[in-house]
Protein backbone atom coordinates (compact mmCIF):
# COMPACT_ATOMS: atom_id res chain seq x y z
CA UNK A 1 -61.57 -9.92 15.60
CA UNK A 2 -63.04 -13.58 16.41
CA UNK A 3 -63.05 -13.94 12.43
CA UNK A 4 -59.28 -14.19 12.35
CA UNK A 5 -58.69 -16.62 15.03
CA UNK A 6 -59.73 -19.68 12.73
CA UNK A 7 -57.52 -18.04 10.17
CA UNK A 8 -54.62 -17.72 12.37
CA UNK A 9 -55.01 -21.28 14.18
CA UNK A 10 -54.77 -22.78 10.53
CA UNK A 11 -51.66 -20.27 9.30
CA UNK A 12 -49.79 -21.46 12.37
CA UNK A 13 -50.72 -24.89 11.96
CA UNK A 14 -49.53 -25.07 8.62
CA UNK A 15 -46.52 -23.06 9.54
CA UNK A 16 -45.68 -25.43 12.02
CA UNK A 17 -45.82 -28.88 9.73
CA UNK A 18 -43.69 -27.44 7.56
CA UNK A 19 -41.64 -26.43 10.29
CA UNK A 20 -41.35 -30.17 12.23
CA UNK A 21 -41.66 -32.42 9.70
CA UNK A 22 -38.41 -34.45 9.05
CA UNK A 23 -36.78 -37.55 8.24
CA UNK A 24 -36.85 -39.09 11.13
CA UNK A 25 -40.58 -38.57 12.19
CA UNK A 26 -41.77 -38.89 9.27
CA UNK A 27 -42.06 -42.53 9.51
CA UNK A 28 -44.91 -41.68 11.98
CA UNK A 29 -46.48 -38.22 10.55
CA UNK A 30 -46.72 -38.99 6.78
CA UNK A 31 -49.53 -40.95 5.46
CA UNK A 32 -49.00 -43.65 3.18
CA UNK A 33 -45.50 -43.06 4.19
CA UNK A 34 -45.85 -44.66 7.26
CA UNK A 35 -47.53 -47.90 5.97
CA UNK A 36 -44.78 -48.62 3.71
CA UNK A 37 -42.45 -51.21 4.30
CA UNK A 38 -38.73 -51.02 4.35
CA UNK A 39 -38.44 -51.79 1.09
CA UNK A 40 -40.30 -49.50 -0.15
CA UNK A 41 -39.39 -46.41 1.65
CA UNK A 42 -35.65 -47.02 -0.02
CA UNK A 43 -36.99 -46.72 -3.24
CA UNK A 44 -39.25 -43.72 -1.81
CA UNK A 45 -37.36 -40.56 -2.45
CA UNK A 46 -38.05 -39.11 0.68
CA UNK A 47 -35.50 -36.04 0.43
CA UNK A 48 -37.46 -34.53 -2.91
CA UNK A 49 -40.08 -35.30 -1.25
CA UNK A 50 -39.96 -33.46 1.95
CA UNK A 51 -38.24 -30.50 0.69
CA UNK A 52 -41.56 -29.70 -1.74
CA UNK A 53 -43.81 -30.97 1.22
CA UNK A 54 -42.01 -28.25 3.89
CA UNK A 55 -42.14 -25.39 1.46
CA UNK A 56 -45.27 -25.94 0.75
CA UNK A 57 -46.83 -25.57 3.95
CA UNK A 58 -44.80 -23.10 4.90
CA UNK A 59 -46.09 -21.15 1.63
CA UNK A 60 -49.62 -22.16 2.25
CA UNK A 61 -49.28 -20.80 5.78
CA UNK A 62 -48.63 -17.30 4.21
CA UNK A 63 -50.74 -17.44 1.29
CA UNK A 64 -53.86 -18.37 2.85
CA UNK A 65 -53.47 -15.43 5.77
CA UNK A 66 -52.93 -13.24 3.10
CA UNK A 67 -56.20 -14.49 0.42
CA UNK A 68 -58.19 -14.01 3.84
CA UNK A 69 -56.68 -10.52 4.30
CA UNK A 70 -57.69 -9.79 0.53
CA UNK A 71 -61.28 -11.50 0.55
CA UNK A 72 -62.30 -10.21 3.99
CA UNK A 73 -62.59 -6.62 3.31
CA UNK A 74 -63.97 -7.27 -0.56
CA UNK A 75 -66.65 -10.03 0.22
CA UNK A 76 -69.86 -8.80 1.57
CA UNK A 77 -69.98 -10.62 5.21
CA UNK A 78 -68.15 -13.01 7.05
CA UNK A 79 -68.78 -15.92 6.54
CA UNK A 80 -68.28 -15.58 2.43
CA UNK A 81 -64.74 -14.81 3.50
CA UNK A 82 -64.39 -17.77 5.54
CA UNK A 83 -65.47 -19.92 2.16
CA UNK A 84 -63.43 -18.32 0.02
CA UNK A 85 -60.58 -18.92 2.10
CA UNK A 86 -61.71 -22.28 2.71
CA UNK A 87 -61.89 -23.14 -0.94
CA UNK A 88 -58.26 -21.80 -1.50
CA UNK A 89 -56.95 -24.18 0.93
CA UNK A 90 -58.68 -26.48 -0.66
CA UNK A 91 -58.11 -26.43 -4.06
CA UNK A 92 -54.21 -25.69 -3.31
CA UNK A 93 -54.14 -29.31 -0.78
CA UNK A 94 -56.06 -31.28 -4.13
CA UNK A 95 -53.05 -29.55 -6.45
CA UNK A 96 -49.91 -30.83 -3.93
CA UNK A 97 -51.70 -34.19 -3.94
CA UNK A 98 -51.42 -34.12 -7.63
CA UNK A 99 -48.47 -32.59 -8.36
CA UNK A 100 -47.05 -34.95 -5.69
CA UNK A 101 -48.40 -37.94 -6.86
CA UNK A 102 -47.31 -37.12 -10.22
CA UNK A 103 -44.14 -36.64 -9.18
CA UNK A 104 -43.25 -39.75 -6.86
């Protein structure tokens, strides 16, 4: 059972910025968002932006319980679990960064 608890943590976690995250604070929350000036957050589209950003996470929180659920009973201990998991969140952070750069 302690296996999960790192898998949980992370689900809710991610739940929970896609959750709170928002116009308003994300003046403060958002990296490189928050260093911008003025100016350039009015040419920033934050709207597009946060809409992709929120369902995101709040996919991610799902997804990544459930590839632990999948990999946990097929790997052969533990901790290979754990770094498959870890390398799904991973690889899907490095594609929003991509896909969001791309984008914006």
């Amino acid at each position: 059972m302690s296996i999960y608890i790192p898998v949980i943590f992370v689900s809710a976690l991610y739940y929970a910025i896609g959750h709170f995250i928002n116009k308003e604070n994300a003046k403060i929350l958002l990296a490189g968002y928050n260093f911008m000036t003025d100016k350039e957050r009015k040419k920033f589209d934050i709207d597009n932006y946060l809409v992709s950003f929120k369902s995101f996470f709040k996919n991610q929180a799902v997804y990544s319980f459930f590839i632990f659920q999948i990999c946990y009973p097929l790997s052969h201990n533990k901790k290979s679990a754990i770094l498959l998991w870890s390398l799904y969140i991973i690889i899907a952070l490095v594609y929003f960064l991509v896909k969001s750069n791309k984008t914006n």
